[in-house]
PDB file of N, CA and C in Angstrom:
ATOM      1  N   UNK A   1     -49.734   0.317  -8.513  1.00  0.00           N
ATOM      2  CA  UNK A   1     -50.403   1.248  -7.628  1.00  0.00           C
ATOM      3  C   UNK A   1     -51.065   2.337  -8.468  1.00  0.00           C
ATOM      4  N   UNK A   2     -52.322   2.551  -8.376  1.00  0.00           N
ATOM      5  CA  UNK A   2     -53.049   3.731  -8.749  1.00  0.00           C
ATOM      6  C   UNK A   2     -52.419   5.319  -7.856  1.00  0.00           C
ATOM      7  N   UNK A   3     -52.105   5.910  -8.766  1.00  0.00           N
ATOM      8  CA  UNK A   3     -51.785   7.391  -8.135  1.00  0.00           C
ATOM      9  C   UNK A   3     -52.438   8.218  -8.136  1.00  0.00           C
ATOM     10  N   UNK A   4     -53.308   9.350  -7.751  1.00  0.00           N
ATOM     11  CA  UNK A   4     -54.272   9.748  -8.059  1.00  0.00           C
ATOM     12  C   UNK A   4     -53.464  11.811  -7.889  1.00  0.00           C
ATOM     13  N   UNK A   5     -53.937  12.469  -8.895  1.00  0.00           N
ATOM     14  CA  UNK A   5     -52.959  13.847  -9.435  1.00  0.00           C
ATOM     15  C   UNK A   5     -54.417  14.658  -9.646  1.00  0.00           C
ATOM     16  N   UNK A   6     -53.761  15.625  -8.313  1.00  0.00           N
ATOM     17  CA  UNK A   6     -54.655  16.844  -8.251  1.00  0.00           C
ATOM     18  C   UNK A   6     -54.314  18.209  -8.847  1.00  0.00           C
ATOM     19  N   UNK A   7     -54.866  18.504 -10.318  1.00  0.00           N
ATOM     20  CA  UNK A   7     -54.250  19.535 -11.206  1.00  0.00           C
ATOM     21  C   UNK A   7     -55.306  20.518 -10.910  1.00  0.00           C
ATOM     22  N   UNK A   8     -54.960  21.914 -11.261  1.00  0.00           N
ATOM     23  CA  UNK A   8     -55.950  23.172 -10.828  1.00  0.00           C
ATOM     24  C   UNK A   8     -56.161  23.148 -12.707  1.00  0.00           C
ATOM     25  N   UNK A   9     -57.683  23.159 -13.332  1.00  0.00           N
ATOM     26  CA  UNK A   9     -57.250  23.110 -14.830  1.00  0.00           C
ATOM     27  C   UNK A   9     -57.166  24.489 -15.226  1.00  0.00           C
ATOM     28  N   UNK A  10     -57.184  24.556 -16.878  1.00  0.00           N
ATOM     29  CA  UNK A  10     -57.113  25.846 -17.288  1.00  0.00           C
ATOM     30  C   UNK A  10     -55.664  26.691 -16.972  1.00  0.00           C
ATOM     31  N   UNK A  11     -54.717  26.070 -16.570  1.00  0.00           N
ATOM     32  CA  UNK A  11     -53.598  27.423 -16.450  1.00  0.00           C
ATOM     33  C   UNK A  11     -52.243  26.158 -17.722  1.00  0.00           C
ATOM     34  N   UNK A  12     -51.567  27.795 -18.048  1.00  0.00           N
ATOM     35  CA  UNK A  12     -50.778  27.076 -18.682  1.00  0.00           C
ATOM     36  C   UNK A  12     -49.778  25.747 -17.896  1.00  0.00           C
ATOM     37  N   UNK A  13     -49.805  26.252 -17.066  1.00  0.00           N
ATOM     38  CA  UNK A  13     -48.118  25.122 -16.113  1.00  0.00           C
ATOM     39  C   UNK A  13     -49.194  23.999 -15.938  1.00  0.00           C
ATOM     40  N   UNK A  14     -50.854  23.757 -15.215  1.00  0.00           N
ATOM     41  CA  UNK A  14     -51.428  22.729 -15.102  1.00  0.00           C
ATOM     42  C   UNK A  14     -51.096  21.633 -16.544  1.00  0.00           C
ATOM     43  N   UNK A  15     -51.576  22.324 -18.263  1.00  0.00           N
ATOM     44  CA  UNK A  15     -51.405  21.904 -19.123  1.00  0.00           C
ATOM     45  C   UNK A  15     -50.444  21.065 -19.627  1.00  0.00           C
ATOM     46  N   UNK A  16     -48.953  21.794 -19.004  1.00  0.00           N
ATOM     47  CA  UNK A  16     -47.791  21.099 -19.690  1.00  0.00           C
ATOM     48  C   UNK A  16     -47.389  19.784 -17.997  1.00  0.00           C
ATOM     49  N   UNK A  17     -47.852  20.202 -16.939  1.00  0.00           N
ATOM     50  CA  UNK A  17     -47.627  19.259 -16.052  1.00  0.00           C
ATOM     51  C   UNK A  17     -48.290  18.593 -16.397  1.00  0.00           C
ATOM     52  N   UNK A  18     -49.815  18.027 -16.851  1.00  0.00           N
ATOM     53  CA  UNK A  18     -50.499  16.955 -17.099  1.00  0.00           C
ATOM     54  C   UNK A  18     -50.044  16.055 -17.936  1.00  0.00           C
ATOM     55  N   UNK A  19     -49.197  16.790 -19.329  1.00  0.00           N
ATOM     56  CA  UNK A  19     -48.798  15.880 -20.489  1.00  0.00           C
ATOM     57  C   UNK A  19     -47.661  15.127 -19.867  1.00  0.00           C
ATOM     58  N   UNK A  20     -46.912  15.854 -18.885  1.00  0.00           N
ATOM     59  CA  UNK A  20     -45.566  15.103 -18.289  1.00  0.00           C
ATOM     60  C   UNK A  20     -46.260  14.335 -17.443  1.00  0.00           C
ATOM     61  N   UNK A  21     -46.693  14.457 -16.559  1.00  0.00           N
ATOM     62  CA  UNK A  21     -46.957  13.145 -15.381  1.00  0.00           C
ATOM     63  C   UNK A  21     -47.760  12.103 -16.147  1.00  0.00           C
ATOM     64  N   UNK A  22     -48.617  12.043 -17.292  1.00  0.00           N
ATOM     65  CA  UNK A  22     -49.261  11.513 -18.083  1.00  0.00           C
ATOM     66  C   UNK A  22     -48.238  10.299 -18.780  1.00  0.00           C
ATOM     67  N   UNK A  23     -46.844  10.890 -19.425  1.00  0.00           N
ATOM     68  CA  UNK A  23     -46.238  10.565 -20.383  1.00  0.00           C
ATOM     69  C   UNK A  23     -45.561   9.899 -19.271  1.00  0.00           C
ATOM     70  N   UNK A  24     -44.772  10.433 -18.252  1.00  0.00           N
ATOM     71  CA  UNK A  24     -44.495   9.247 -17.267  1.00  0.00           C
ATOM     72  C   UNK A  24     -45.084   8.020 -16.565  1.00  0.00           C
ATOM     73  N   UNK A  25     -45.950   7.987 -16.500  1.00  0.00           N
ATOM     74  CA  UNK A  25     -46.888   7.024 -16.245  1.00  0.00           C
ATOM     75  C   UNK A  25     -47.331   6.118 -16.985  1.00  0.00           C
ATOM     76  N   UNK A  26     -47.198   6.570 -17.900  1.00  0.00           N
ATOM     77  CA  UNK A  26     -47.535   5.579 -19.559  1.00  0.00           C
ATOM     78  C   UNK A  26     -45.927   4.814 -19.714  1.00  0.00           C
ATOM     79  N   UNK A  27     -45.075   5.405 -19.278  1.00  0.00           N
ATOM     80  CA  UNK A  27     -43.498   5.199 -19.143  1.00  0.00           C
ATOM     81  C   UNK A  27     -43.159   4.058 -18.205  1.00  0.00           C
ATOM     82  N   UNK A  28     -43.829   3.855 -17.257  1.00  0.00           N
ATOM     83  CA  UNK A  28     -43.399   3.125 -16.140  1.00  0.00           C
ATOM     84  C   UNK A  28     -44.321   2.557 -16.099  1.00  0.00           C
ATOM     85  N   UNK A  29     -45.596   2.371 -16.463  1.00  0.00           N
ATOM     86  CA  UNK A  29     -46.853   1.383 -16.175  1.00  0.00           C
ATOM     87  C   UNK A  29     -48.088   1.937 -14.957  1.00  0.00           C
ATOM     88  N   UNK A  30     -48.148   2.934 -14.859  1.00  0.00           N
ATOM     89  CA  UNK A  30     -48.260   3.549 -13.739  1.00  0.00           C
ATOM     90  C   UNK A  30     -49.952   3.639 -14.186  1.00  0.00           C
ATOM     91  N   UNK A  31     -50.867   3.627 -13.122  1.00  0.00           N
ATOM     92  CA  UNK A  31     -52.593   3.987 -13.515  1.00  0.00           C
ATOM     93  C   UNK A  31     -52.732   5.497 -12.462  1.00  0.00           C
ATOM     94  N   UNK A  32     -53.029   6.281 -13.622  1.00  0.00           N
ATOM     95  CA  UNK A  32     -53.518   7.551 -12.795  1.00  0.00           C
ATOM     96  C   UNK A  32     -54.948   8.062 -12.572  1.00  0.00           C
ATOM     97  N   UNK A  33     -55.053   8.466 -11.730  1.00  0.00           N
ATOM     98  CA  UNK A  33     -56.223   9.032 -11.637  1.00  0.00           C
ATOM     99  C   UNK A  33     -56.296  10.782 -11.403  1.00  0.00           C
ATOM    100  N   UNK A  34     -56.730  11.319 -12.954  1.00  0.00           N
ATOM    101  CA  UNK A  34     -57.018  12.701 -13.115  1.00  0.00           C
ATOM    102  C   UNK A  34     -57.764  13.481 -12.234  1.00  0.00           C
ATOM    103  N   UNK A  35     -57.577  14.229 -11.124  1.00  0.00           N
ATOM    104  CA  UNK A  35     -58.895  15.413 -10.634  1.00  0.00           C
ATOM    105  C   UNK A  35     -58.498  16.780 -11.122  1.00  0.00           C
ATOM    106  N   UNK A  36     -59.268  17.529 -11.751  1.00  0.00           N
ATOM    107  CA  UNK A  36     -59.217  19.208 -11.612  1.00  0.00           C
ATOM    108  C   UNK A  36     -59.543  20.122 -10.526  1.00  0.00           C
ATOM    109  N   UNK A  37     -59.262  20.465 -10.010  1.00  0.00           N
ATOM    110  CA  UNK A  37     -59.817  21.303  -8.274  1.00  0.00           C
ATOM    111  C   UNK A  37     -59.550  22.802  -8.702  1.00  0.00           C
ATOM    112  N   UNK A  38     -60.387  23.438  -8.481  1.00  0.00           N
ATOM    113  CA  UNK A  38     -59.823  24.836  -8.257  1.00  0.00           C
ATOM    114  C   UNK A  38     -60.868  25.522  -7.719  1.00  0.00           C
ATOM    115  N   UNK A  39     -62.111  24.811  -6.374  1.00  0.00           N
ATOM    116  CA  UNK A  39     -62.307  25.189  -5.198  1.00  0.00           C
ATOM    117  C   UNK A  39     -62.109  24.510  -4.125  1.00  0.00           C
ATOM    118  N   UNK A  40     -62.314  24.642  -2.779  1.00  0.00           N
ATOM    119  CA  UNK A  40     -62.134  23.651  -1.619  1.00  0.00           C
ATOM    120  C   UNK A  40     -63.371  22.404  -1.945  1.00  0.00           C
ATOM    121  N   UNK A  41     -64.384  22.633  -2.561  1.00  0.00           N
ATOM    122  CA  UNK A  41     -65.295  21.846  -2.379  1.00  0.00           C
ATOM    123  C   UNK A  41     -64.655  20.588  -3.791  1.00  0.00           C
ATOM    124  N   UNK A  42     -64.387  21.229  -4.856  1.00  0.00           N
ATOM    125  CA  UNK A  42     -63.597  20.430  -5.832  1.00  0.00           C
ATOM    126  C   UNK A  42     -62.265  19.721  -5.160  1.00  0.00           C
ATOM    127  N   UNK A  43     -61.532  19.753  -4.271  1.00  0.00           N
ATOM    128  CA  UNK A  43     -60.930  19.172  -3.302  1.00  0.00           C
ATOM    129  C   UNK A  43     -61.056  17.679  -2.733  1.00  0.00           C
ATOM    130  N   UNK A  44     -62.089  18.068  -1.885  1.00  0.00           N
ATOM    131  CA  UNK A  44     -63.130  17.236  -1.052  1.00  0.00           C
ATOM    132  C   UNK A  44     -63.073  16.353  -2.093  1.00  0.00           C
ATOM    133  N   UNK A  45     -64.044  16.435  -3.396  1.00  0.00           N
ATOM    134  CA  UNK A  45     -64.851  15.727  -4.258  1.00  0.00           C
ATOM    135  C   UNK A  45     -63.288  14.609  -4.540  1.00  0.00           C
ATOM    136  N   UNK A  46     -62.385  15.074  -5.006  1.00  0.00           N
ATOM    137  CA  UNK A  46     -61.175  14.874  -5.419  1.00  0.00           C
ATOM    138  C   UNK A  46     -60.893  13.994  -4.478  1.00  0.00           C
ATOM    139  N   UNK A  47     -60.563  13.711  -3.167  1.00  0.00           N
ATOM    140  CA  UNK A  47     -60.282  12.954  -2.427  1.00  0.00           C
ATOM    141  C   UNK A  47     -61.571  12.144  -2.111  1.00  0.00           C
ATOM    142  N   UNK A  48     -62.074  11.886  -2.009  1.00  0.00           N
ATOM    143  CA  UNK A  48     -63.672  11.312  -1.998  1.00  0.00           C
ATOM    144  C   UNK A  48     -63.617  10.274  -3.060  1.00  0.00           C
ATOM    145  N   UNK A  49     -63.339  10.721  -4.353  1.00  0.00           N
ATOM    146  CA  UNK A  49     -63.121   9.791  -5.367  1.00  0.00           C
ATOM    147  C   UNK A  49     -62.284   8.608  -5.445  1.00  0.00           C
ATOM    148  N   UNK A  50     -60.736   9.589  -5.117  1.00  0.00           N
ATOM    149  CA  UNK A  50     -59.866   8.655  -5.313  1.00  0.00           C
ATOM    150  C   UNK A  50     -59.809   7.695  -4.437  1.00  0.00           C
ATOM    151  N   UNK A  51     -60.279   7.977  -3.213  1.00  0.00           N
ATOM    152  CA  UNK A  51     -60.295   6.659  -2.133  1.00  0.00           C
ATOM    153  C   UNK A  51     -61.233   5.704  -2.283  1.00  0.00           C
ATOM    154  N   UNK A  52     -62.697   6.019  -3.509  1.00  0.00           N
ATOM    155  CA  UNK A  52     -63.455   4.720  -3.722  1.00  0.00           C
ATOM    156  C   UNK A  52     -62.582   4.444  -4.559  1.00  0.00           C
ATOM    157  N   UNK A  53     -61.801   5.149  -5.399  1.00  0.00           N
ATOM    158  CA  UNK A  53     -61.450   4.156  -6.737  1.00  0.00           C
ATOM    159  C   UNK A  53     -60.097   3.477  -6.609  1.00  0.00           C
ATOM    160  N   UNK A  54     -59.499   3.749  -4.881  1.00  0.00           N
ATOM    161  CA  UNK A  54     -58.387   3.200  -4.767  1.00  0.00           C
ATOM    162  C   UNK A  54     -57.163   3.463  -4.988  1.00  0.00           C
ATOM    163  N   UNK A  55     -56.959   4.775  -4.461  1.00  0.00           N
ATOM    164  CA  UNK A  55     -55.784   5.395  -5.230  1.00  0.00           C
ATOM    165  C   UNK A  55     -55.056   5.016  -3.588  1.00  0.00           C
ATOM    166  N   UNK A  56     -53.473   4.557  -4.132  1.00  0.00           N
ATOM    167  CA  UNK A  56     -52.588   4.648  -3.074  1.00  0.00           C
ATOM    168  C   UNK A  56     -51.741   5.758  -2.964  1.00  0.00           C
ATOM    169  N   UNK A  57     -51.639   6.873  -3.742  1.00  0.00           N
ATOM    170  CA  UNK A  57     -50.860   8.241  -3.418  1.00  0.00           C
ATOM    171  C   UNK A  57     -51.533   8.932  -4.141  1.00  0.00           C
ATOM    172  N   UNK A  58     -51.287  10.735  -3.576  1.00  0.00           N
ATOM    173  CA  UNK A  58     -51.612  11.326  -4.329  1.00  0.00           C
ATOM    174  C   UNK A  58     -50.005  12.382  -4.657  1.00  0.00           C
ATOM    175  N   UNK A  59     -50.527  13.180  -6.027  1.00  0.00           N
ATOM    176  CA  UNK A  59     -49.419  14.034  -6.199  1.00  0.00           C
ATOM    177  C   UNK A  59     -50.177  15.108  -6.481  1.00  0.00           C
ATOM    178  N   UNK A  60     -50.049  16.433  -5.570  1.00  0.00           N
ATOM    179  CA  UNK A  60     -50.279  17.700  -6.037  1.00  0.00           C
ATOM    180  C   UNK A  60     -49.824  18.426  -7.054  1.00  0.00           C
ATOM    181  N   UNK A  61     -50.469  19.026  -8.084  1.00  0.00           N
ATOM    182  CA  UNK A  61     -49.791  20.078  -8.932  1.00  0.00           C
ATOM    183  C   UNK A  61     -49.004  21.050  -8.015  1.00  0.00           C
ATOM    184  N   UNK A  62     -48.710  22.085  -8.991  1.00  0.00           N
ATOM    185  CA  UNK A  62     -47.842  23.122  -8.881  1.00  0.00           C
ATOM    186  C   UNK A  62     -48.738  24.395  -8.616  1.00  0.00           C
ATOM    187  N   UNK A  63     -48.658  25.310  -8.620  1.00  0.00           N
ATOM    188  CA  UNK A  63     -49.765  26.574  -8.912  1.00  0.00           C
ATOM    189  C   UNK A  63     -49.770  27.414  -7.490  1.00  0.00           C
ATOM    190  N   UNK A  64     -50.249  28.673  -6.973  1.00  0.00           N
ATOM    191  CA  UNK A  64     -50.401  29.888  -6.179  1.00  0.00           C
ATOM    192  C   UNK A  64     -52.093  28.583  -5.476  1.00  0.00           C
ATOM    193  N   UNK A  65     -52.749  28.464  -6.094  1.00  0.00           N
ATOM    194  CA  UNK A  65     -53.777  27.630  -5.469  1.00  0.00           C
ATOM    195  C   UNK A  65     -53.550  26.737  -4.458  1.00  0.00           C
ATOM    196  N   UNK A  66     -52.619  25.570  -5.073  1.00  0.00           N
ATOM    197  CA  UNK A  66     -52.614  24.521  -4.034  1.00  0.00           C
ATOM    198  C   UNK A  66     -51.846  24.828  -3.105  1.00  0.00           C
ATOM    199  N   UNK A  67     -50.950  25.457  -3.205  1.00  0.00           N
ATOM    200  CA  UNK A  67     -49.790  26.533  -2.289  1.00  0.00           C
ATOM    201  C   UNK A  67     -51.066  27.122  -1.269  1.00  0.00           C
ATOM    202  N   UNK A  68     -52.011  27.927  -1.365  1.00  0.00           N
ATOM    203  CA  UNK A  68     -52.592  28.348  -0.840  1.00  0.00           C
ATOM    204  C   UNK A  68     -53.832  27.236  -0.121  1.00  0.00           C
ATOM    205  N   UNK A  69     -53.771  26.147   0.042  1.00  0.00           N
ATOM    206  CA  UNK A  69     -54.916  25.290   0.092  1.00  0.00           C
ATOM    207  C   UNK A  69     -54.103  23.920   0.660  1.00  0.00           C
ATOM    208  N   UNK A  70     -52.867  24.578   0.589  1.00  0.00           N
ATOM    209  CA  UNK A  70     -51.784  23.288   1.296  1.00  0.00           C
ATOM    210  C   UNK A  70     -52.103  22.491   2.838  1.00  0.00           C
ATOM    211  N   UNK A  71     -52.643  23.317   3.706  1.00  0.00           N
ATOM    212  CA  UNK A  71     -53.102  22.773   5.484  1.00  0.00           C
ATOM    213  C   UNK A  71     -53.937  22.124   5.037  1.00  0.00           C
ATOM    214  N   UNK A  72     -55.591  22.427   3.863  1.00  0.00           N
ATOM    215  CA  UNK A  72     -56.894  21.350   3.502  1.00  0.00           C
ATOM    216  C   UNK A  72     -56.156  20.205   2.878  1.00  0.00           C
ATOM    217  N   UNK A  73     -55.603  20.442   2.078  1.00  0.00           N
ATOM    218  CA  UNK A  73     -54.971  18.746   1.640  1.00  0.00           C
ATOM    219  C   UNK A  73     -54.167  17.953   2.299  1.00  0.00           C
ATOM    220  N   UNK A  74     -53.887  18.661   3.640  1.00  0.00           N
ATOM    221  CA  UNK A  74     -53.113  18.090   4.173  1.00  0.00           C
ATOM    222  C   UNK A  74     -53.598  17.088   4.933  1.00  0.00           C
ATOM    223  N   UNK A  75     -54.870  17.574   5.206  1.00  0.00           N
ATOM    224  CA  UNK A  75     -55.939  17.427   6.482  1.00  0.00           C
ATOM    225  C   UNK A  75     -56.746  16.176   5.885  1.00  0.00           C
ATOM    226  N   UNK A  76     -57.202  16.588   4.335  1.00  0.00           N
ATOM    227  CA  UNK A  76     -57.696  15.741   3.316  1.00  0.00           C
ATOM    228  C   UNK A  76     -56.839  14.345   3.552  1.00  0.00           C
ATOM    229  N   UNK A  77     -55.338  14.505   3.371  1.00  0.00           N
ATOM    230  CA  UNK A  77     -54.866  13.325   3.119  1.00  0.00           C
ATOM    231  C   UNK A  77     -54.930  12.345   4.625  1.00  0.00           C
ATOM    232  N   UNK A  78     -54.647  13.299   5.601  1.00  0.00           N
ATOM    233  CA  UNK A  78     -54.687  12.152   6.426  1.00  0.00           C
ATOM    234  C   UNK A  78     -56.237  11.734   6.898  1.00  0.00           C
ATOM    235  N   UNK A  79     -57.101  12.605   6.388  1.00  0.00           N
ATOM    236  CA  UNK A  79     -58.484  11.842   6.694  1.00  0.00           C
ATOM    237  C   UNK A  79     -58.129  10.229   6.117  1.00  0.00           C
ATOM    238  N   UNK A  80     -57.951  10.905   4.663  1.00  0.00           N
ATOM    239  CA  UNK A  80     -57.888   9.397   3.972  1.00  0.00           C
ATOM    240  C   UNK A  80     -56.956   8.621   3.416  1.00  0.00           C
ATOM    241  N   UNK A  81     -55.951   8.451   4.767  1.00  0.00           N
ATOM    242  CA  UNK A  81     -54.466   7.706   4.963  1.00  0.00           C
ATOM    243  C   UNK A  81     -53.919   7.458   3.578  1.00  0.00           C
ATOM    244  N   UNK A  82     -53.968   8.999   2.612  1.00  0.00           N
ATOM    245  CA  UNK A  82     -53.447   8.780   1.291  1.00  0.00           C
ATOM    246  C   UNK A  82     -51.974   9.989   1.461  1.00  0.00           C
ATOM    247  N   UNK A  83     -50.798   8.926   0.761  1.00  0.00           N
ATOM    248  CA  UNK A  83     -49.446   9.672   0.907  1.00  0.00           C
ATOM    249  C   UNK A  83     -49.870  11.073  -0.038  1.00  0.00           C
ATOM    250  N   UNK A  84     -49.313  12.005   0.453  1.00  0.00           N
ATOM    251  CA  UNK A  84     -49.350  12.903  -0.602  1.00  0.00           C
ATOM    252  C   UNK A  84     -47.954  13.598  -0.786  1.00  0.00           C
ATOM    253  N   UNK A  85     -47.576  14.149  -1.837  1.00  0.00           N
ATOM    254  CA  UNK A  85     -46.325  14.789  -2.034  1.00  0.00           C
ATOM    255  C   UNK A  85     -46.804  15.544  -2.917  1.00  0.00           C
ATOM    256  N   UNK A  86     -45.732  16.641  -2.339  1.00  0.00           N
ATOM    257  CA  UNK A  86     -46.115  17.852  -3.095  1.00  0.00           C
ATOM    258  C   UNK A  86     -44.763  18.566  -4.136  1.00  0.00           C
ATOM    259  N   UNK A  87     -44.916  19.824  -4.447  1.00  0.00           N
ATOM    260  CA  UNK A  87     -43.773  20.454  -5.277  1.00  0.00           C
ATOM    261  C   UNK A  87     -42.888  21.709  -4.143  1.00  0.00           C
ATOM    262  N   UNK A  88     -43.817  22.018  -2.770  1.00  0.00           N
ATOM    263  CA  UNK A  88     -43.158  22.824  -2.076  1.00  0.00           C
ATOM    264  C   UNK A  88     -42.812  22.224  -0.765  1.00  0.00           C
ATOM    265  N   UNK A  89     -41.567  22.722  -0.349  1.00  0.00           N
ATOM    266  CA  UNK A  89     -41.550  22.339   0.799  1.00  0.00           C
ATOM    267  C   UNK A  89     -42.257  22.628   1.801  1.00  0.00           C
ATOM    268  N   UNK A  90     -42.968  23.956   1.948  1.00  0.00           N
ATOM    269  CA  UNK A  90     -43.802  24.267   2.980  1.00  0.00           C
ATOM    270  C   UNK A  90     -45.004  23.354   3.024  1.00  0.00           C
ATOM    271  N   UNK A  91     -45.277  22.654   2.364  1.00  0.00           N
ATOM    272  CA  UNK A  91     -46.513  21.613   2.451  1.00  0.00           C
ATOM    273  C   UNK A  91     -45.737  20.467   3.437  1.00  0.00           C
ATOM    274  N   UNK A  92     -44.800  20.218   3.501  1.00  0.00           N
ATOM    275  CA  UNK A  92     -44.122  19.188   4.305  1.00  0.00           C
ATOM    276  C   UNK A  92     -44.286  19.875   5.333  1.00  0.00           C
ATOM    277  N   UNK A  93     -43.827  20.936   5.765  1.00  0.00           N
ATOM    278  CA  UNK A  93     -44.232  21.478   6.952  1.00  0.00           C
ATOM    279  C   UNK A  93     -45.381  21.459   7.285  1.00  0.00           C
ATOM    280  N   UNK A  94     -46.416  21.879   6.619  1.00  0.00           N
ATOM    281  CA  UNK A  94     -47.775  21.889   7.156  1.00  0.00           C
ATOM    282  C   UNK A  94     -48.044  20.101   7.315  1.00  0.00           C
ATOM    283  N   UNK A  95     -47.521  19.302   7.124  1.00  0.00           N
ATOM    284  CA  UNK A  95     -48.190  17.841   7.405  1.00  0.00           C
ATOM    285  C   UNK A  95     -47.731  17.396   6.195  1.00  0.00           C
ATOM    286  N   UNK A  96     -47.677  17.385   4.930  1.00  0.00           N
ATOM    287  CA  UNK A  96     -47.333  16.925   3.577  1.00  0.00           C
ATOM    288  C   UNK A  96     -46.403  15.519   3.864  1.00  0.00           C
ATOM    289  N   UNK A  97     -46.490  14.313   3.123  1.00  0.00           N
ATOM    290  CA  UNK A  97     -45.301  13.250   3.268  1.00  0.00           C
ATOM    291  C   UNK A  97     -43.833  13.928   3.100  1.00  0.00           C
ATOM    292  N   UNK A  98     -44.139  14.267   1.485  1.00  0.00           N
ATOM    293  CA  UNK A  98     -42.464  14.464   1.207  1.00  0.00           C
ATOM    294  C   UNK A  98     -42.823  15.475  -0.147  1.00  0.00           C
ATOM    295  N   UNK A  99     -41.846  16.556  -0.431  1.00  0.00           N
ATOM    296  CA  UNK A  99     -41.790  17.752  -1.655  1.00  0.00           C
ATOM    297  C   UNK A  99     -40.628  17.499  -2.329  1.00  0.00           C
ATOM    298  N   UNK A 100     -40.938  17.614  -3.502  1.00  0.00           N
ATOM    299  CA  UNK A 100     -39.999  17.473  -4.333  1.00  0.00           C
ATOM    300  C   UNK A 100     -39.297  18.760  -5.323  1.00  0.00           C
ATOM    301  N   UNK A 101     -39.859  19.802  -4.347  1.00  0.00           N
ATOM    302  CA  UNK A 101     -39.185  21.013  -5.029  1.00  0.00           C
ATOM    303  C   UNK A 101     -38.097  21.846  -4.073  1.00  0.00           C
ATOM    304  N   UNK A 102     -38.183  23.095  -4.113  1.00  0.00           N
ATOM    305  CA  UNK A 102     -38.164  23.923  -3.258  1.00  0.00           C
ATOM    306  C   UNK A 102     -38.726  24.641  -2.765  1.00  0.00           C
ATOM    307  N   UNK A 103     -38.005  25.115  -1.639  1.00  0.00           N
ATOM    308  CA  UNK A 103     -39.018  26.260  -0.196  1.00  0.00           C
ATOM    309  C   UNK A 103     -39.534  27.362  -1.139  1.00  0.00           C
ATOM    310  N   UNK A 104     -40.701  27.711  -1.129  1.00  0.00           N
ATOM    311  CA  UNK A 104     -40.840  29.065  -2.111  1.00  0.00           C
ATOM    312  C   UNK A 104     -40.347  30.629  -0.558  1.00  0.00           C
ATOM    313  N   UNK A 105     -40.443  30.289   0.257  1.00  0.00           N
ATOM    314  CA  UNK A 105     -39.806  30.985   1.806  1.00  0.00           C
ATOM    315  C   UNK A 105     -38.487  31.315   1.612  1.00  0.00           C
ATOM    316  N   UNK A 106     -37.616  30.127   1.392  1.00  0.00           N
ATOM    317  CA  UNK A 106     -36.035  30.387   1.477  1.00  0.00           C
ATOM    318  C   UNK A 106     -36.231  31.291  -0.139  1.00  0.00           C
ATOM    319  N   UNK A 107     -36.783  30.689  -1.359  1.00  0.00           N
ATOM    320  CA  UNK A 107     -36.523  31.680  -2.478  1.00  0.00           C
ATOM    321  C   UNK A 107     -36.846  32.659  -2.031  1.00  0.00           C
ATOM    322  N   UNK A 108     -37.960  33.363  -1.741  1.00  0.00           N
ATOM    323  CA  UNK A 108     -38.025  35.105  -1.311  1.00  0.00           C
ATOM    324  C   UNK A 108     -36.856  35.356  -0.925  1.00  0.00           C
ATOM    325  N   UNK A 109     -36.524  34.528   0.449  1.00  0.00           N
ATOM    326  CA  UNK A 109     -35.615  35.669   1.016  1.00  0.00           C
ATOM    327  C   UNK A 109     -34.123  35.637   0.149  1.00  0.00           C
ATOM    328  N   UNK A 110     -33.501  34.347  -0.588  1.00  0.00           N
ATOM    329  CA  UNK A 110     -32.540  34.778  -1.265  1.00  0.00           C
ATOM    330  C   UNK A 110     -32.411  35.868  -2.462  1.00  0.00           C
ATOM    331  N   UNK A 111     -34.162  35.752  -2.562  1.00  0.00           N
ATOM    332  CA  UNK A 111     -34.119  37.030  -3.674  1.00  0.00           C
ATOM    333  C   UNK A 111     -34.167  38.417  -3.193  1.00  0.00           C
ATOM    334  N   UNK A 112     -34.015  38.722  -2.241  1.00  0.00           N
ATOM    335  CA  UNK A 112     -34.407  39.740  -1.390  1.00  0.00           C
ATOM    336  C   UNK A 112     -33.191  40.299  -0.949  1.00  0.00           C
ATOM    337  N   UNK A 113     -31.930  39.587  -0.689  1.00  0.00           N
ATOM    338  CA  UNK A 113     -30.963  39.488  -0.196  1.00  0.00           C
ATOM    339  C   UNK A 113     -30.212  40.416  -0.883  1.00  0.00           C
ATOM    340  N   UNK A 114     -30.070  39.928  -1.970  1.00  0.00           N
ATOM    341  CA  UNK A 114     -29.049  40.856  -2.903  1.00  0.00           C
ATOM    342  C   UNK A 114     -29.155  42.286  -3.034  1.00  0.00           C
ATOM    343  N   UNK A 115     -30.487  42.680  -2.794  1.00  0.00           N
ATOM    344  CA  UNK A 115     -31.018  44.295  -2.751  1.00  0.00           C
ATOM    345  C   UNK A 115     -30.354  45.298  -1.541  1.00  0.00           C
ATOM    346  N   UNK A 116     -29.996  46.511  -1.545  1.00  0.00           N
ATOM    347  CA  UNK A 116     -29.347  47.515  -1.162  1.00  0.00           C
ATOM    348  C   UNK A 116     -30.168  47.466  -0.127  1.00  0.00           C
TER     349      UNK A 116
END
C-alpha cells in the first residue's frame, strides 16, 4: 500500500519526523508519498495528488498547523475516501479515522490542575 505523509516543511519536529517515517518505511517495505503543506491551498494540492498517484492512507504530521487545519483534512479525506490518522486526538473528534497520540485538551487541563 502506498501511504501518502502530509509534513508542514521547514520546522525542526517536521525534519526529524520525516527521517523516522522515512526510515520506517524503508523498514517494512512501505511506498510513501512525500507532501509539504503549510497553506490550505498546499493541502488541497496534497490530496489531489495522492489520490491520482494512489495513495491508500494518509498520515498527518505533528505541528500547531495541522492541529489548526484538522476539520479541512478531515473534510479533504473523506472527499477522497482516504484513511487518515493523525497524532491528536481531537482530529478523531473532528472526523479523523484513528490518533495515535494524545488529547492536547486533556494535557492543558492536567497542566493547569496542579496550580493554586
Amino acid at each position: 500500500m502506498t501511504i501518502a505523509v502530509l509534513v508542514k516543511p521547514n520546522t525542526p519536529e517536521t525534519e526529524a519526523e520525516r527521517r523516522d517515517v522515512l526510515a520506517a518505511a524503508q523498514a517494512t517495505g512501505q511506498q510513501l508519498l512525500l507532501f509539504d503543506a503549510s497553506t490550505e491551498p498546499e493541502i488541497a494540492t496534497a490530496f489531489k495528488s495522492a489520490a491520482q498517484r494512489g495513495a491508500g492512507a494518509l498520515l498527518v504530521g505533528s505541528g500547531p498547523f495541522f492541529n489548526s487545519q484538522r476539520e479541512y483534512i478531515v473534510s479533504r479525506a473523506a472527499r477522497y475516501a482516504l484513511p487518515a490518522m493523525f497524532n491528536i486526538a481531537e482530529a478523531v473528534a473532528a472526523g479523523g479515522l484513528i490518533s495515535y497520540g494524545t488529547s492536547l485538551t486533556d494535557a492543558y487541563r492536567q497542566a493547569g490542575s496542579g496550580l493554586p
